[in-house]
Protein backbone atom coordinates (compact mmCIF):
# COMPACT_ATOMS: atom_id res chain seq x y z
CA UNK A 1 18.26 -19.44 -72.65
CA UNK A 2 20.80 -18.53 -70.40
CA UNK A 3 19.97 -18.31 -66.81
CA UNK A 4 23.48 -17.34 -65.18
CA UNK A 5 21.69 -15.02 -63.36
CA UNK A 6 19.79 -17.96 -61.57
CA UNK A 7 22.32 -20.17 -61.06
CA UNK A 8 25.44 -18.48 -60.51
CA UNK A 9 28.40 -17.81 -62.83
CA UNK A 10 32.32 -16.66 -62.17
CA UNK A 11 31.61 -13.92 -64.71
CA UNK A 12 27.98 -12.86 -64.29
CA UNK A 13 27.46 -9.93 -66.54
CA UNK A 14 26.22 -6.64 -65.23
CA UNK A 15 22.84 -7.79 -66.58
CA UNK A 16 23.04 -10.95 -64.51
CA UNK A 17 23.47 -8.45 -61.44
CA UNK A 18 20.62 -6.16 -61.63
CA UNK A 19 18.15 -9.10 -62.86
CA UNK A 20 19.36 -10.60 -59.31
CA UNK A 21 18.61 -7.32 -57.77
CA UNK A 22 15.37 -6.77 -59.17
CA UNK A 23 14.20 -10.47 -58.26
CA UNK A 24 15.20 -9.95 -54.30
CA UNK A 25 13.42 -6.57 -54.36
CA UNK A 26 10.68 -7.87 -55.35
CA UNK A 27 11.19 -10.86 -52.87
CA UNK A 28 11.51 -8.53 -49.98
CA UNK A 29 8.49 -6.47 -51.41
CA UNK A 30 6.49 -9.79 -51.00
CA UNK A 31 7.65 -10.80 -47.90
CA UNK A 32 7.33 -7.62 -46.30
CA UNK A 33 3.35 -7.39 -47.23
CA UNK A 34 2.78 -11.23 -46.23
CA UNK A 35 4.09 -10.50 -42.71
CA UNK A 36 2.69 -7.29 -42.03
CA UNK A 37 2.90 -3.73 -42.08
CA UNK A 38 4.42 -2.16 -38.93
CA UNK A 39 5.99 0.74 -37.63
CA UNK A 40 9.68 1.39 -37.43
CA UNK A 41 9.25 2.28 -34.29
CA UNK A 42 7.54 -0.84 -32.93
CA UNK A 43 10.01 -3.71 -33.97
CA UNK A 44 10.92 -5.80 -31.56
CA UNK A 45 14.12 -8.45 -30.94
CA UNK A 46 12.31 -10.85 -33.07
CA UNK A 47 11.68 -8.50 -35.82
CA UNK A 48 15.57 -6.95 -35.32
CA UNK A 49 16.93 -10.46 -35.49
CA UNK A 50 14.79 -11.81 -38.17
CA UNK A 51 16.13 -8.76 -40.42
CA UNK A 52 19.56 -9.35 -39.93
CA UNK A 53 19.20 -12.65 -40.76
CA UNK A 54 17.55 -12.15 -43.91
CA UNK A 55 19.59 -9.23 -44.98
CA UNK A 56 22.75 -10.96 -44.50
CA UNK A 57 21.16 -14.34 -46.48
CA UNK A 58 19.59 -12.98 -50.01
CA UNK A 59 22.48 -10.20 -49.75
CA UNK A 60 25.25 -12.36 -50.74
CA UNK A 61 24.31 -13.13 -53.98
CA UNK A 62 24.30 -9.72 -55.04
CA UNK A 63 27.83 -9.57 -53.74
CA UNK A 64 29.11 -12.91 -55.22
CA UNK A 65 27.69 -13.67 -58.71
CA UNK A 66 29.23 -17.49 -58.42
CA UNK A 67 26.42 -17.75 -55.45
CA UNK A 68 23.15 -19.69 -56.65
CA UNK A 69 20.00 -17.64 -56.09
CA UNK A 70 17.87 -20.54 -55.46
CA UNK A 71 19.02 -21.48 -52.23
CA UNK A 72 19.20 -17.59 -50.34
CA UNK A 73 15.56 -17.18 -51.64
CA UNK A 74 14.77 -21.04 -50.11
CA UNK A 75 16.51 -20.29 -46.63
CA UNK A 76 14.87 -16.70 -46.48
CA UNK A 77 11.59 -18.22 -47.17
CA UNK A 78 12.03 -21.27 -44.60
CA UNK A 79 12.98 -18.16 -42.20
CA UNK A 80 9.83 -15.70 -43.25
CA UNK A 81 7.51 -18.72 -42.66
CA UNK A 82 9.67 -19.43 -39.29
CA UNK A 83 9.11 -16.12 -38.12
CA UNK A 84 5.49 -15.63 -39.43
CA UNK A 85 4.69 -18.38 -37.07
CA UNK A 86 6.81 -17.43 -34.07
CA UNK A 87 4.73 -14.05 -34.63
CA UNK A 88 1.69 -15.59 -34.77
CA UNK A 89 2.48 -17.48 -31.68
CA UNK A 90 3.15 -14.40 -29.27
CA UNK A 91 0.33 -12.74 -30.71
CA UNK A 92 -1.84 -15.69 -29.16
CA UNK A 93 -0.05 -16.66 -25.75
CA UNK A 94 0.84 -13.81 -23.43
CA UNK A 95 3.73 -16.25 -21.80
CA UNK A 96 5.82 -16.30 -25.00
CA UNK A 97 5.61 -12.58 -25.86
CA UNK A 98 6.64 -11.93 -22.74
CA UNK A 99 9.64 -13.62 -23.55
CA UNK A 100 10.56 -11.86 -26.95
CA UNK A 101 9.29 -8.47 -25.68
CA UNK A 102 10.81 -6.40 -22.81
CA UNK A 103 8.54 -5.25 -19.91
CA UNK A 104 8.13 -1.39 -19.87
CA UNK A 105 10.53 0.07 -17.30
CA UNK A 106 9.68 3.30 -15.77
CA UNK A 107 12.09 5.80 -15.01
CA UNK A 108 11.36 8.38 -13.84
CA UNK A 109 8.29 8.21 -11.20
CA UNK A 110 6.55 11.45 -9.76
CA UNK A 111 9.31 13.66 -10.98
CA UNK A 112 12.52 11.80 -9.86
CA UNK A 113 14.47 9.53 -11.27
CA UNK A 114 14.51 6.09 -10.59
CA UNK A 115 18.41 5.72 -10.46
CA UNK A 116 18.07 1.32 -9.96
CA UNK A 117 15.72 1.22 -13.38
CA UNK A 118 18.18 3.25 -15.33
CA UNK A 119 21.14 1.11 -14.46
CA UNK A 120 19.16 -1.81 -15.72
CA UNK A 121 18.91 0.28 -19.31
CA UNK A 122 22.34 1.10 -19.45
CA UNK A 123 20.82 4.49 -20.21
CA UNK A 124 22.80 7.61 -19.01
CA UNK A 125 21.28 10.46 -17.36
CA UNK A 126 21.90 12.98 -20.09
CA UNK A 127 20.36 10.31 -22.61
CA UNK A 128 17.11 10.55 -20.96
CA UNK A 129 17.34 14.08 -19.71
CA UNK A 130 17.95 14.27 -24.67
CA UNK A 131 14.27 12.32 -25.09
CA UNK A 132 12.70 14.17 -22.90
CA UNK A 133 13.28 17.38 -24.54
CA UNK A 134 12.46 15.85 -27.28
CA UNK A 135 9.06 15.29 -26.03
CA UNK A 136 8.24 18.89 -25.33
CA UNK A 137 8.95 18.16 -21.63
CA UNK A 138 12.39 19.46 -19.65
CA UNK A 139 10.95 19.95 -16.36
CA UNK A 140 11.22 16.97 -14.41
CA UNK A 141 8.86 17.86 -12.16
CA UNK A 142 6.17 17.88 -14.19
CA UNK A 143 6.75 14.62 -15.09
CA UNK A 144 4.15 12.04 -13.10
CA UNK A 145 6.11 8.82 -15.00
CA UNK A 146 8.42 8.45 -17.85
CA UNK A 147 8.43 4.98 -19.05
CA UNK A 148 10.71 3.10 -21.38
CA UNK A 149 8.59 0.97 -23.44
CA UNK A 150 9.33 -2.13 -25.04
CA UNK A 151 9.60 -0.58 -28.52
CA UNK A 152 12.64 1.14 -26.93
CA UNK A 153 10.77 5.00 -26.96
CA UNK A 154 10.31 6.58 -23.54
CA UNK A 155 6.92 7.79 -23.17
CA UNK A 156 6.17 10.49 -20.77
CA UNK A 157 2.83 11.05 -18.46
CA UNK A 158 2.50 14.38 -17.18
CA UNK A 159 1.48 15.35 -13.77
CA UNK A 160 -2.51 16.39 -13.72
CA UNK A 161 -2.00 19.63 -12.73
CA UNK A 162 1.34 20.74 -15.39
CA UNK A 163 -0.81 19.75 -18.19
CA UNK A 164 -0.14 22.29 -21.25
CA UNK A 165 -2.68 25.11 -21.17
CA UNK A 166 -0.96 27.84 -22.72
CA UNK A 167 -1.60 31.57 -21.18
CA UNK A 168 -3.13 32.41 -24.34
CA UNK A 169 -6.28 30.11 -23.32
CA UNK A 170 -6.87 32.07 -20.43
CA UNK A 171 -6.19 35.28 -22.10
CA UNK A 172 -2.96 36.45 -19.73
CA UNK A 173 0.77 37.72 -21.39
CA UNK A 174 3.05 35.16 -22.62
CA UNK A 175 5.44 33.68 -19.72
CA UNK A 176 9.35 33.94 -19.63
CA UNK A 177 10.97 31.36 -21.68
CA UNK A 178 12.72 28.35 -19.41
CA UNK A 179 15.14 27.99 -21.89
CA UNK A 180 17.81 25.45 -21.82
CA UNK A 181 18.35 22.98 -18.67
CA UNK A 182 21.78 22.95 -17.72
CA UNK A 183 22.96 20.05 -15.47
CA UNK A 184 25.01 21.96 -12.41
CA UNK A 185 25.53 17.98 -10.74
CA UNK A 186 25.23 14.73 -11.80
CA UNK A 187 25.99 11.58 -9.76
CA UNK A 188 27.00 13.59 -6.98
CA UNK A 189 29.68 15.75 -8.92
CA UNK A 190 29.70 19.36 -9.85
CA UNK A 191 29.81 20.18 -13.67
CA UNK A 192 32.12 22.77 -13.16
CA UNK A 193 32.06 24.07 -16.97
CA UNK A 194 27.99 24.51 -16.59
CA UNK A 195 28.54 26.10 -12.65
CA UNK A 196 30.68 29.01 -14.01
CA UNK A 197 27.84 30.33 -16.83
CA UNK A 198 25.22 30.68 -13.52
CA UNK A 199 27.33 30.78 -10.35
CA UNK A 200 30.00 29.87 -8.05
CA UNK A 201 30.81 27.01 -5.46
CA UNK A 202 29.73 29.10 -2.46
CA UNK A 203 26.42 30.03 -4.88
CA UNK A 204 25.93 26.27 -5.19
CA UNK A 205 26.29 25.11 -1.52
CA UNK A 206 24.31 27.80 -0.23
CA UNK A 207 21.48 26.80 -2.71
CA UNK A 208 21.99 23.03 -1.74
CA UNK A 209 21.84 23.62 2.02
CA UNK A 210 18.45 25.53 1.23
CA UNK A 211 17.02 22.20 -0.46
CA UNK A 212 18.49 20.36 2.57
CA UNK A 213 21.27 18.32 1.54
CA UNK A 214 24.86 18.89 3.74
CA UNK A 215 27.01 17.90 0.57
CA UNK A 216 27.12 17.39 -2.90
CA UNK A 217 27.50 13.68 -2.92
CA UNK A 218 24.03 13.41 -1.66
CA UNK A 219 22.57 14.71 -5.19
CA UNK A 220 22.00 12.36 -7.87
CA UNK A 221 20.98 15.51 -10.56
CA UNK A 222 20.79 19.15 -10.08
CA UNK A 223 19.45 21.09 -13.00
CA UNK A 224 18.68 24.80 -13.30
CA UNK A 225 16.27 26.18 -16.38
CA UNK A 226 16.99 30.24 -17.71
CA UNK A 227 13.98 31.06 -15.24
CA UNK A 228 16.22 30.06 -12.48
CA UNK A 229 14.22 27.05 -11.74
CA UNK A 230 15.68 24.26 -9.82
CA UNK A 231 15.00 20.65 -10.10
CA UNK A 232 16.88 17.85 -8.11
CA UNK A 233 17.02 14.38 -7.54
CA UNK A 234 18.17 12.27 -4.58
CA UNK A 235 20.89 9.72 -4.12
């Protein structure tokens, strides 16, 4: 019986190929239910390192058909079983899961941003301003935290009092859509091209002076909604 498939060949035959292919699929199938089912959104380094790894190891006999298949499946299995336990071990001792997983970092703390946490994310202001919205929530000041959790999501506690009850629940008309946020400074510079579509300069400092700041430079973010609501945030 031939078993070029198995043990490599210059010319492995298109056969050869997708016999490989069906015998890491089902390898990865395997491995995948031994270690556990979790969420894409709940891997951690260990997990992101430990499928590189193993993507990069049985992938290369796919790609080379003079590559043995014996000794990818051995080295991905030393590595599942390496990994299984390394799981096993954070799971058990608070010390070393520490290590592989990233303390939650909150960013944003009774509506204003914590400009010192977001450095340490390398996360830009619009980036966060982007998964908020996403969350349903583009007023920062209803925001009591916004955390960056270790799965790399930002999770967002609202303030007691701005929690959604809709006008419909207490039977009054629908409110005025806040629309879009546009970002009028950020950093302590003007964003001219979003100033001109609500204002001008003198509009601006005027409105700045009334929230108690002399200049600019002394505003980390500046945002107005459609409503013609204001939210800002300190140097």
């Amino acid at each position: 019986m031939d078993f070029e498939f198995w043990t490599g060949a210059k010319d492995l035959s298109i056969w050869g190929f997708l016999i490989r292919a069906l015998i890491v699929y089902l390898y990865s199938f395997i491995v995948i239910k031994v270690l556990g089912q979790r969420s894409i959104g709940t891997i951690n380094p260990l997990d992101f390192l430990f499928g590189i790894i193993i993507g990069d190891v049985i992938g290369n006999p796919l790609s080379s058909g003079e590559e043995p298949l014996a000794g990818p499946l051995a080295a991905a299995t030393c590595i599942a079983v390496l990994h299984l336990g390394l799981s096993y071990i954070a799971l058990k001792t608070p010390y070393f899961r520490r290590i592989i997983e990233d303390e939650p970092l909150i960013l944003v703390k009774n509506g204003r941003i914590l400009k010192e946490q977001l450095r340490k994310t390398k996360l830009t202001v619009e980036s966060l301003l982007m998964d908020l919205r996403l969350r349903g929530t583009s007023d920062l000041n209803q925001i009591d935290y916004a955390v960056l959790e270790s799965n790399g999501q930002i999770s967002v506690i609202r303030k007691s009092n701005d929690d959604p009850i809709t006008p419909k629940d207490l039977n009054l008309p629908p409110l005025p859509p806040k629309g879009y946020p546009k970002v009028l400074i950020l950093d302590g510079r003007v964003v001219q091209k979003n100033l001109e579509k609500v204002g001008t300069m003198s509009w601006l400092k005027e409105k700045t002076a009334e929230m108690g700041f002399n200049n600019t430079d002394e505003i980390f973010l500046l945002t107005i909604d459609e409503g013609g609501q204001f939210y800002y945030s300190k140097m």
